[in-house]
C-alpha atoms as a PDB file:
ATOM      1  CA  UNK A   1      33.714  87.477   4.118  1.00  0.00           C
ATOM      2  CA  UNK A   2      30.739  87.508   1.980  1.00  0.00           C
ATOM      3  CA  UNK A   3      33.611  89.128  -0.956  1.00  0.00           C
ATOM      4  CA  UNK A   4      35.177  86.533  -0.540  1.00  0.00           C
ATOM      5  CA  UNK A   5      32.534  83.810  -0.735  1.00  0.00           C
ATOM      6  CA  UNK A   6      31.158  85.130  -4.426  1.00  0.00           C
ATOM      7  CA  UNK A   7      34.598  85.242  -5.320  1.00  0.00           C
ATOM      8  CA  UNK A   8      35.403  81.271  -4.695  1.00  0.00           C
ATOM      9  CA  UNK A   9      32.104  80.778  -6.577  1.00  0.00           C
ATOM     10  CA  UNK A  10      32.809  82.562  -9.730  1.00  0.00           C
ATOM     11  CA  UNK A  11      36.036  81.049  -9.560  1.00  0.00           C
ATOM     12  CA  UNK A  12      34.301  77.210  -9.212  1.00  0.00           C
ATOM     13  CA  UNK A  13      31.813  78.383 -11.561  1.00  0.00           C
ATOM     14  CA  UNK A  14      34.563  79.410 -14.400  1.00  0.00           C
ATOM     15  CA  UNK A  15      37.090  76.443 -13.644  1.00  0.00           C
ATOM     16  CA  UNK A  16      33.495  74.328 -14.592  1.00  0.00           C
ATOM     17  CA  UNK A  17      32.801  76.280 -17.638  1.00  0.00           C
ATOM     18  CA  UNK A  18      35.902  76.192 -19.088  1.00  0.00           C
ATOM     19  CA  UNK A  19      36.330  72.637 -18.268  1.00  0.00           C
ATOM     20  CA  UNK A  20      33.215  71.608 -19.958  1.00  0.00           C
ATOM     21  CA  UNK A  21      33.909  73.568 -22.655  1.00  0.00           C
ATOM     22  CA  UNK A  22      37.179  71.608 -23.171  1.00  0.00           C
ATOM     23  CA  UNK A  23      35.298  68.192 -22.652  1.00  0.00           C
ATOM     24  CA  UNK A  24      33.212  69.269 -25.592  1.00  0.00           C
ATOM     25  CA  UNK A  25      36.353  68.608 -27.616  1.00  0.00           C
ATOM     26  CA  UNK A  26      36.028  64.900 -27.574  1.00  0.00           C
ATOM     27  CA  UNK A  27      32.343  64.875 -27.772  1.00  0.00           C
ATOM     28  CA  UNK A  28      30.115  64.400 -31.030  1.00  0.00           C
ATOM     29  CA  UNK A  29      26.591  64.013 -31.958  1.00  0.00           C
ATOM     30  CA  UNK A  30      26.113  60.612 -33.653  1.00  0.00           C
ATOM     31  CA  UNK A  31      23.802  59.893 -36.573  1.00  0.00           C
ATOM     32  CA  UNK A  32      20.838  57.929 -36.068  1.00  0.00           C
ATOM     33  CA  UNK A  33      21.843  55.694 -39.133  1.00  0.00           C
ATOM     34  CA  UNK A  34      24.556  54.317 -36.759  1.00  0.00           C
ATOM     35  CA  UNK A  35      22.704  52.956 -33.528  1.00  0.00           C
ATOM     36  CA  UNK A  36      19.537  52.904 -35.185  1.00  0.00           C
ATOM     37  CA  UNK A  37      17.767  50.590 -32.219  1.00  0.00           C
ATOM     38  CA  UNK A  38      19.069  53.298 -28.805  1.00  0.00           C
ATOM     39  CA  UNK A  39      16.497  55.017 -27.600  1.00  0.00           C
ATOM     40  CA  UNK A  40      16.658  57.801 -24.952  1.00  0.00           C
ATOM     41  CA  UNK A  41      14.848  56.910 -21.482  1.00  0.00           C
ATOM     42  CA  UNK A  42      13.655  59.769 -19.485  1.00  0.00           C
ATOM     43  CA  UNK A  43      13.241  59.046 -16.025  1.00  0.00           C
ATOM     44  CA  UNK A  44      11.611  61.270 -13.513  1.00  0.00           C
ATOM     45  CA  UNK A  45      13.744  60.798 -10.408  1.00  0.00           C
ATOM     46  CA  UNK A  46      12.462  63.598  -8.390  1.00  0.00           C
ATOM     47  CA  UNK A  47       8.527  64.664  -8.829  1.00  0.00           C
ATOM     48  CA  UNK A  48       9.020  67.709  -6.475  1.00  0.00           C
ATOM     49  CA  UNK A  49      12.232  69.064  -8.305  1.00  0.00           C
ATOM     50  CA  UNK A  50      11.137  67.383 -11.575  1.00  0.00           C
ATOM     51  CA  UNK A  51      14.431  66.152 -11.957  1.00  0.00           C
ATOM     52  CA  UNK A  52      14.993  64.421 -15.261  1.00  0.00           C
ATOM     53  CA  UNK A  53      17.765  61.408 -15.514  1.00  0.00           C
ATOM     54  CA  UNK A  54      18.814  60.198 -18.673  1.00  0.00           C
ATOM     55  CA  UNK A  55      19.378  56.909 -19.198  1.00  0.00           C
ATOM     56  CA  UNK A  56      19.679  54.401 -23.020  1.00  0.00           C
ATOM     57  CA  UNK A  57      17.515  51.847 -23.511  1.00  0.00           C
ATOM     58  CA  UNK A  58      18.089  49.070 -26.496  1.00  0.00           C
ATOM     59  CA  UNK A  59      15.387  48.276 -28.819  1.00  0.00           C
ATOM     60  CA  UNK A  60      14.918  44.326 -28.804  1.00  0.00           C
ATOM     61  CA  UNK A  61      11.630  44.199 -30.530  1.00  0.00           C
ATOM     62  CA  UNK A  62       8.684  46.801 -31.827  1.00  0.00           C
ATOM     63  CA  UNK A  63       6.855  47.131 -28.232  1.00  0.00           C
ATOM     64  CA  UNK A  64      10.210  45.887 -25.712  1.00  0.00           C
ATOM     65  CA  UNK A  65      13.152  47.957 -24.706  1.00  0.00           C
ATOM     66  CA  UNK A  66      15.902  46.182 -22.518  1.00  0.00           C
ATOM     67  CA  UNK A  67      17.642  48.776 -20.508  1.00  0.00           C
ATOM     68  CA  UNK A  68      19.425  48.808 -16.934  1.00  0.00           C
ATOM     69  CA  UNK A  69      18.720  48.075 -12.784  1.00  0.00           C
ATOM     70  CA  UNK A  70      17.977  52.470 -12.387  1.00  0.00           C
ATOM     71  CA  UNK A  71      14.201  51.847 -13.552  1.00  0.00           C
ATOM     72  CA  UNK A  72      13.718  49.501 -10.801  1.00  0.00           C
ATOM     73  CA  UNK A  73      10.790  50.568  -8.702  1.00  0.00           C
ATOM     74  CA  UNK A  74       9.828  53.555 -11.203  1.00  0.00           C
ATOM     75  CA  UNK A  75       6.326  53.544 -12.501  1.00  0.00           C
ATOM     76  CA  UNK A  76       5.260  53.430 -16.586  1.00  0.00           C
ATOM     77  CA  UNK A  77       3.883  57.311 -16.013  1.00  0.00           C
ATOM     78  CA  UNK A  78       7.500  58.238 -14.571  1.00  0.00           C
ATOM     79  CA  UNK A  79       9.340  57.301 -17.627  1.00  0.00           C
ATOM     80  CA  UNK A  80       9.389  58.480 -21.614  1.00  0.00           C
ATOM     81  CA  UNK A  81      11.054  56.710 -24.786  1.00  0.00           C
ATOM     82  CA  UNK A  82      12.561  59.336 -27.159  1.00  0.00           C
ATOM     83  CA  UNK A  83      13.854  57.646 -30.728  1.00  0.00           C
ATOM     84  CA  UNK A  84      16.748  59.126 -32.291  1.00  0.00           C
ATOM     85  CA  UNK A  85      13.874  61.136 -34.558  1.00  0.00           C
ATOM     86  CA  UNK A  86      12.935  62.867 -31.226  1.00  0.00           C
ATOM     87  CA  UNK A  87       9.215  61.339 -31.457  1.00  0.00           C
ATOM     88  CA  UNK A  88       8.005  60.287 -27.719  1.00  0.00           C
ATOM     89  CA  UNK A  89       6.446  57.192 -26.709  1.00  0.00           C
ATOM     90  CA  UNK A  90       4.470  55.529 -23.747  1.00  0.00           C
ATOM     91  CA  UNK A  91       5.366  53.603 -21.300  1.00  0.00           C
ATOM     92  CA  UNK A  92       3.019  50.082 -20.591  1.00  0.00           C
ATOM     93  CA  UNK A  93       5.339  47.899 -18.256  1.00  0.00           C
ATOM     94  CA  UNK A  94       7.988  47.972 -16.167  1.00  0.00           C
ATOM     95  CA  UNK A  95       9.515  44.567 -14.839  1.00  0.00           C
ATOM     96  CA  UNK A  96      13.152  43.181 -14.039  1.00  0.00           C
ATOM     97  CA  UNK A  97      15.146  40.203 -15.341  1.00  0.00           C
ATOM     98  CA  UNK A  98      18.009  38.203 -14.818  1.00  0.00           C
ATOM     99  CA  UNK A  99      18.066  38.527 -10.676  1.00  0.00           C
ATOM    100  CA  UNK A 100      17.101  42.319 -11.623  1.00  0.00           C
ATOM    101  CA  UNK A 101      20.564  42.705 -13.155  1.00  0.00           C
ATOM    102  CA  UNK A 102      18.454  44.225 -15.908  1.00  0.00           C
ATOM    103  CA  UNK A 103      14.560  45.225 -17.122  1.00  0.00           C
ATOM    104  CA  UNK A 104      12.755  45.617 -19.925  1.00  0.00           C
ATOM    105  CA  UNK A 105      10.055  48.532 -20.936  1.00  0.00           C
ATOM    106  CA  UNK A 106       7.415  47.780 -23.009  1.00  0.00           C
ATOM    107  CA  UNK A 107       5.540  50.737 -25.121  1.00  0.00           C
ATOM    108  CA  UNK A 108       2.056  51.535 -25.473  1.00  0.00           C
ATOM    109  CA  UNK A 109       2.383  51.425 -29.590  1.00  0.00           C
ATOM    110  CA  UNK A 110       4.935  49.827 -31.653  1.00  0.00           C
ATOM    111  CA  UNK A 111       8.432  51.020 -32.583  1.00  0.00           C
ATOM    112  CA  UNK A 112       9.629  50.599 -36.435  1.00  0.00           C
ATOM    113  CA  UNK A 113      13.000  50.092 -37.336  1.00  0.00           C
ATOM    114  CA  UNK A 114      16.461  48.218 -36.533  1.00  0.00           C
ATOM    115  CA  UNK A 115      16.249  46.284 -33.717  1.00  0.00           C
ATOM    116  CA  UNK A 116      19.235  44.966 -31.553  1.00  0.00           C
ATOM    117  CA  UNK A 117      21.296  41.718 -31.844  1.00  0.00           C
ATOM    118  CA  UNK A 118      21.764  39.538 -29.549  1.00  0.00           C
ATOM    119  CA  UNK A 119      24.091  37.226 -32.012  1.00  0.00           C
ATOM    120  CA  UNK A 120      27.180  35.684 -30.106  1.00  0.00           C
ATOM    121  CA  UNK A 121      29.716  36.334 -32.942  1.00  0.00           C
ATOM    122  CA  UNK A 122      29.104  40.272 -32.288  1.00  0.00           C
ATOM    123  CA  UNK A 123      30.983  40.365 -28.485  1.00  0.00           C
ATOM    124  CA  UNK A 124      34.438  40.752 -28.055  1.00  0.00           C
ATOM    125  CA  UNK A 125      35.863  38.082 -26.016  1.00  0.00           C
ATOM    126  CA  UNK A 126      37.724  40.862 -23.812  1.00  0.00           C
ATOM    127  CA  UNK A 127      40.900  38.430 -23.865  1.00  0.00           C
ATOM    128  CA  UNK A 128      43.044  41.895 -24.691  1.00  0.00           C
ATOM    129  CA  UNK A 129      42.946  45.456 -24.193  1.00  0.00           C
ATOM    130  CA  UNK A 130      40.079  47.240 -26.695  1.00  0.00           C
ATOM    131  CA  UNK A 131      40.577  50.567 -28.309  1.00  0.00           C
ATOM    132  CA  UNK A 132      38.565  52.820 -29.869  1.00  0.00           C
ATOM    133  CA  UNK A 133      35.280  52.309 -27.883  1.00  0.00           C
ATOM    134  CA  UNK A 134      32.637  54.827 -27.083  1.00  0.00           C
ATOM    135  CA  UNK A 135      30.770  56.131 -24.276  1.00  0.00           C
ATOM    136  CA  UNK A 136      27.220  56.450 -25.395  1.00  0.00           C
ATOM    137  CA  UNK A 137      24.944  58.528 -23.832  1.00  0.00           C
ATOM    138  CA  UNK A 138      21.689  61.333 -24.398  1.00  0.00           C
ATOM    139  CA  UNK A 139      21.829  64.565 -22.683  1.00  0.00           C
ATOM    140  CA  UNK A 140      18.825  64.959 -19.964  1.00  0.00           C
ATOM    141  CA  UNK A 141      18.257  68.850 -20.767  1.00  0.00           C
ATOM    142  CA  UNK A 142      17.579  68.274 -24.292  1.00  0.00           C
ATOM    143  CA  UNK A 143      13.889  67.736 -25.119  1.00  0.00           C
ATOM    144  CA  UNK A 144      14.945  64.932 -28.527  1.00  0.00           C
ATOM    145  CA  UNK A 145      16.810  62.277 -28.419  1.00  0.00           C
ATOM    146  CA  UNK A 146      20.057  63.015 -29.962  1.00  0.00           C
ATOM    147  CA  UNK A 147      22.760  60.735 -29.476  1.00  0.00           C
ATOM    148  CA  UNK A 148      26.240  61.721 -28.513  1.00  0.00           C
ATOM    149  CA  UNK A 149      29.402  60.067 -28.051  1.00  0.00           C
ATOM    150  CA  UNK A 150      33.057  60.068 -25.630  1.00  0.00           C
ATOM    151  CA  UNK A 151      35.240  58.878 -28.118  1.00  0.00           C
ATOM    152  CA  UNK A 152      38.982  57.446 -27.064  1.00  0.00           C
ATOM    153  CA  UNK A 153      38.017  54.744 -24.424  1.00  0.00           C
ATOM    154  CA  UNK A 154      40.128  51.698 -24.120  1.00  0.00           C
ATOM    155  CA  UNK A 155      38.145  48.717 -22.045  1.00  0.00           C
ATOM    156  CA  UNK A 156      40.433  46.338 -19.822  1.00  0.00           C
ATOM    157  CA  UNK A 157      41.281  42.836 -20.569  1.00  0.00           C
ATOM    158  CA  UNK A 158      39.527  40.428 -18.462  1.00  0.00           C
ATOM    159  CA  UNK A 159      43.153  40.080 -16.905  1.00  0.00           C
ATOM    160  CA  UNK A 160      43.591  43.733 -16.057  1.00  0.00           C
ATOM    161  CA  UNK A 161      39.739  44.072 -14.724  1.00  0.00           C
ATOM    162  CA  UNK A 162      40.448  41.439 -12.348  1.00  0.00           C
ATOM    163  CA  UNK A 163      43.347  43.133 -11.118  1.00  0.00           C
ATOM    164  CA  UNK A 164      41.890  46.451 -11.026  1.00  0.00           C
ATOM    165  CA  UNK A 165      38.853  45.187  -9.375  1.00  0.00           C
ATOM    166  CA  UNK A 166      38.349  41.360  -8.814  1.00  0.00           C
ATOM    167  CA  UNK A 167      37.498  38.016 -10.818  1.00  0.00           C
ATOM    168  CA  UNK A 168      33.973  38.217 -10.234  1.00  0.00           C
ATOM    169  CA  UNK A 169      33.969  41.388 -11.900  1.00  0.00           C
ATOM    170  CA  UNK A 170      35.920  40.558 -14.609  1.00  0.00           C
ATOM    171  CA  UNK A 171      33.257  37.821 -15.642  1.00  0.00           C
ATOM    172  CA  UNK A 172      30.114  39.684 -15.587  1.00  0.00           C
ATOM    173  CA  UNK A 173      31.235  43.563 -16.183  1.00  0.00           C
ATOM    174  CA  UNK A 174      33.291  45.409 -18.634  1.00  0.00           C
ATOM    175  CA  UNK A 175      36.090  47.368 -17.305  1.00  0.00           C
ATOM    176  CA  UNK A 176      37.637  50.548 -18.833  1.00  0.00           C
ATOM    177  CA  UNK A 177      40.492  52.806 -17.711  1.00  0.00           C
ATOM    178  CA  UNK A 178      40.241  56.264 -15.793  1.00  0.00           C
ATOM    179  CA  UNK A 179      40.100  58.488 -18.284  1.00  0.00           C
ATOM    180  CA  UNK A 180      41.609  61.158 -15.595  1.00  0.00           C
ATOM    181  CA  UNK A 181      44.910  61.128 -17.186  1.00  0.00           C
ATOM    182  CA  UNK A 182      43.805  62.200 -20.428  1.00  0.00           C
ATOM    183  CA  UNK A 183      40.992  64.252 -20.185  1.00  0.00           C
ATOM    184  CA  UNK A 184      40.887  65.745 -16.855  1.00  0.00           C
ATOM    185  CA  UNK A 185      37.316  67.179 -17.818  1.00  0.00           C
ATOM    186  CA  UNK A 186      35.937  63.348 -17.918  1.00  0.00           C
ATOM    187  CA  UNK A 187      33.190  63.687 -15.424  1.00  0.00           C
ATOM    188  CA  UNK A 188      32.221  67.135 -16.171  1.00  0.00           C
ATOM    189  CA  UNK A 189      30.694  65.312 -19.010  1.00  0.00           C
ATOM    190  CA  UNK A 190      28.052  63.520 -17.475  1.00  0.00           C
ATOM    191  CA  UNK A 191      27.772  64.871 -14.065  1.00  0.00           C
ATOM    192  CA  UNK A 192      26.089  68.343 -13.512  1.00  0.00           C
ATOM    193  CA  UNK A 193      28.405  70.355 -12.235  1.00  0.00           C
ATOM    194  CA  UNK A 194      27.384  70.935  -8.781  1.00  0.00           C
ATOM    195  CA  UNK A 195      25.652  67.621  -8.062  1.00  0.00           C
ATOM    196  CA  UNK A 196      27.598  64.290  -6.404  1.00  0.00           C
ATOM    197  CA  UNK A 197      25.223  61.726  -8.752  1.00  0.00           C
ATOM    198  CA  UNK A 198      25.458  60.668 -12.440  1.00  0.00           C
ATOM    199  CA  UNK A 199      22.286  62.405 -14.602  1.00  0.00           C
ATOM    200  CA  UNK A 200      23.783  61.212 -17.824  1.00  0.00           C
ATOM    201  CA  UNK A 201      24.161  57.510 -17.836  1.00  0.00           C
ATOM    202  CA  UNK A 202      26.594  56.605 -20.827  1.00  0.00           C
ATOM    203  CA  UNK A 203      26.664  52.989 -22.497  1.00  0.00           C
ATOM    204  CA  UNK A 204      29.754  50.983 -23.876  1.00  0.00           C
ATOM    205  CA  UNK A 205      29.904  50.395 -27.101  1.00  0.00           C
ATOM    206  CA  UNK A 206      33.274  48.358 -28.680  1.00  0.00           C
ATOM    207  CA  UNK A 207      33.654  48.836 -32.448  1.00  0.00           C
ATOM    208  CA  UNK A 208      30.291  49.413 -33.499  1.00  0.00           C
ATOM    209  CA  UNK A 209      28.797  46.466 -31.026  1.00  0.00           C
ATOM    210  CA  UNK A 210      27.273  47.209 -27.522  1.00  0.00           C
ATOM    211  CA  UNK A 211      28.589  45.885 -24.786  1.00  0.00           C
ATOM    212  CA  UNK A 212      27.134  47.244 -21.318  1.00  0.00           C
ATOM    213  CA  UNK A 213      25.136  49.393 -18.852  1.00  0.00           C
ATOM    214  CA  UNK A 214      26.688  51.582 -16.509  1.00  0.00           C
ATOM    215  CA  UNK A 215      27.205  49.825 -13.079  1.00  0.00           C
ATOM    216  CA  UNK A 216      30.112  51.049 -11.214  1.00  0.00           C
ATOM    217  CA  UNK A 217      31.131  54.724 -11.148  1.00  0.00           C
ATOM    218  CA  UNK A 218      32.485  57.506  -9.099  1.00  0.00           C
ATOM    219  CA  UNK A 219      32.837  60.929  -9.910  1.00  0.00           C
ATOM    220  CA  UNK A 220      33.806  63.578  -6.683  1.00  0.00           C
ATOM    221  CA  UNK A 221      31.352  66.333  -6.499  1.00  0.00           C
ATOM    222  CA  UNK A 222      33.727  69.012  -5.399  1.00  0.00           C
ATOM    223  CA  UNK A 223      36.334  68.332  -7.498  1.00  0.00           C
ATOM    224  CA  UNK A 224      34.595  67.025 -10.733  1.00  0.00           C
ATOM    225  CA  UNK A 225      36.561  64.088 -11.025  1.00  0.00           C
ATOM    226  CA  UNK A 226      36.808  59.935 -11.342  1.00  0.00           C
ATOM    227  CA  UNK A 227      38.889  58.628  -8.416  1.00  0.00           C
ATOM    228  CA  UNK A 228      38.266  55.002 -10.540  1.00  0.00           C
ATOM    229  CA  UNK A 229      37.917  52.876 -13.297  1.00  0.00           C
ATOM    230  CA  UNK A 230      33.944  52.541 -14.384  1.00  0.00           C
ATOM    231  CA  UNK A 231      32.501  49.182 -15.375  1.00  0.00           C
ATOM    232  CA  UNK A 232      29.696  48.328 -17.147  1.00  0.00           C
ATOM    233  CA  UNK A 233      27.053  44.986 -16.994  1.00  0.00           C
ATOM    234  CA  UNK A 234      28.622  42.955 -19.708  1.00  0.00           C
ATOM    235  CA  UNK A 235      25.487  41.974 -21.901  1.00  0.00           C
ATOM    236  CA  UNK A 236      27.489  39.047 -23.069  1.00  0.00           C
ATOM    237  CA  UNK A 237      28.055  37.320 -19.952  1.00  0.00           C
ATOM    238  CA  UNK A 238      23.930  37.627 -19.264  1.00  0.00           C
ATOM    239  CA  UNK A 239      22.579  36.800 -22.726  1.00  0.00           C
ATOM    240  CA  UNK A 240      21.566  33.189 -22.758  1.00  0.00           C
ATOM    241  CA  UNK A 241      19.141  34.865 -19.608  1.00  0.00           C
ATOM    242  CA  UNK A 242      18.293  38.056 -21.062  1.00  0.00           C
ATOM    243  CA  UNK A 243      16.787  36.047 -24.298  1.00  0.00           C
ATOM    244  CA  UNK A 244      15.471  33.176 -22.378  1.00  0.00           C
ATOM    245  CA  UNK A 245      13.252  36.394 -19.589  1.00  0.00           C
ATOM    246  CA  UNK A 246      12.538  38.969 -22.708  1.00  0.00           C
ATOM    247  CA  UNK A 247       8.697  38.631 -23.493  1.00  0.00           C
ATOM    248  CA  UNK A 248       9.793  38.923 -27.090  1.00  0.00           C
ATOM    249  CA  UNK A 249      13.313  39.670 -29.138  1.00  0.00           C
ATOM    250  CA  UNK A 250      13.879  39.784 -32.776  1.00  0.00           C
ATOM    251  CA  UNK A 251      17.377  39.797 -33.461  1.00  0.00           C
ATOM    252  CA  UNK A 252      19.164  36.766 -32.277  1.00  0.00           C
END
């Protein structure tokens, strides 16, 4: 019996190797130039285990970061901004906005460079289905913040998110398809490998413009696959809000 137990786990632990390995194929790094204003959030989830989740934060303004609901109830000391140049910086504030739908970080010093935008004319109106977006996410076991990307997403009309999920959802999320079908190494790409929880927390981007937070997810820990669709908090729907509870934005 024991034979046979570190048999089944070489043969788990090879099925995941060569399955990330494959998922690598539709992965890239992403140069800084292009989403100049993401920054990498580390968040210390676990102070026993010093488990580090990684999560994106926008850039609004030099000193405030507008990122998603998972910082709720973490303290300044628990998380770290990385920029895309891999310099670190302190955490000041943590609060929520917008019913806690989303919060905002603000750093000890301030941030140069491109900032956000908030302009209206830069959403898509999701009437149609939307090729070509990206998954956008930092990898929690590197020490910088270098930006990768899941290329080949297509995001759900409003009309098909509805129907995949419900109206309400349609209105304040954005929907895209299982990627199952095509890459059956999906989750391997931001789940570790033997735990049930998302460590890598990617953000929707549609043609150059982002569009959303992670909300709704599933990937099954023993088989290392999405059973769903994923949404993401549409930024869009919230922005008249977001503007209106930001201490301070520059780009709108």
């Amino acid at each position: 019996m024991p034979c046979l137990k570190v048999l089944l786990a070489v043969s788990v632990l090879v099925c995941c190797t060569f399955l990330a390995a494959e998922s690598q194929n539709n992965i890239s790094v992403v140069d800084p130039s292009v989403y100049p204003y993401l920054v990498k959030l580390d968040l210390l989830i676990n102070v026993e285990l010093d488990y580090i989740d990684s999560e994106v934060g926008l850039l609004v303004s030099s000193q405030y970061i507008l990122t998603s609901s998972r910082v709720k109830g973490m303290k300044p000391s628990e998380i770290t901004v990385i920029d895309q140049l891999s310099n670190p910086h302190r955490v000041a504030k943590v609060a929520g906005i917008v019913n806690d739908n989303f919060f905002y970080l603000k750093v000890c010093k301030k941030m140069s460079g491109e900032k956000y935008s908030f302009q209206e004319s830069k959403f898509y109106d999701l009437s149609a289905d939307t090729p070509n977006a990206e998954l956008l996410f930092f990898d929690y076991s590197s020490t910088g913040g270098v930006l990768n990307k899941f290329a080949d997403v297509t995001v759900m009309s409003k009309d098909n998110c509805s129907a995949s999920f419900n109206q309400s959802i349609s209105e304040t999320d954005v929907c895209i398809y299982n990627l199952e079908c095509l890459f059956p190494e999906f989750c391997l790409s931001f789940s570790d490998e033997f735990v049930g929880y998302i460590n890598r927390n990617p953000f929707i981007a549609i043609n150059g413009q982002m569009h959303g937070f992670l909300s709704i997810y599933s990937c099954d820990p023993w088989r290392f696959v999405s059973d769903s669709d994923w949404t993401f908090t549409n930024i869009a729907h919230f922005r008249s809000n977001i503007i209106a509870e930001l201490p301070e934005v520059d780009n709108v």
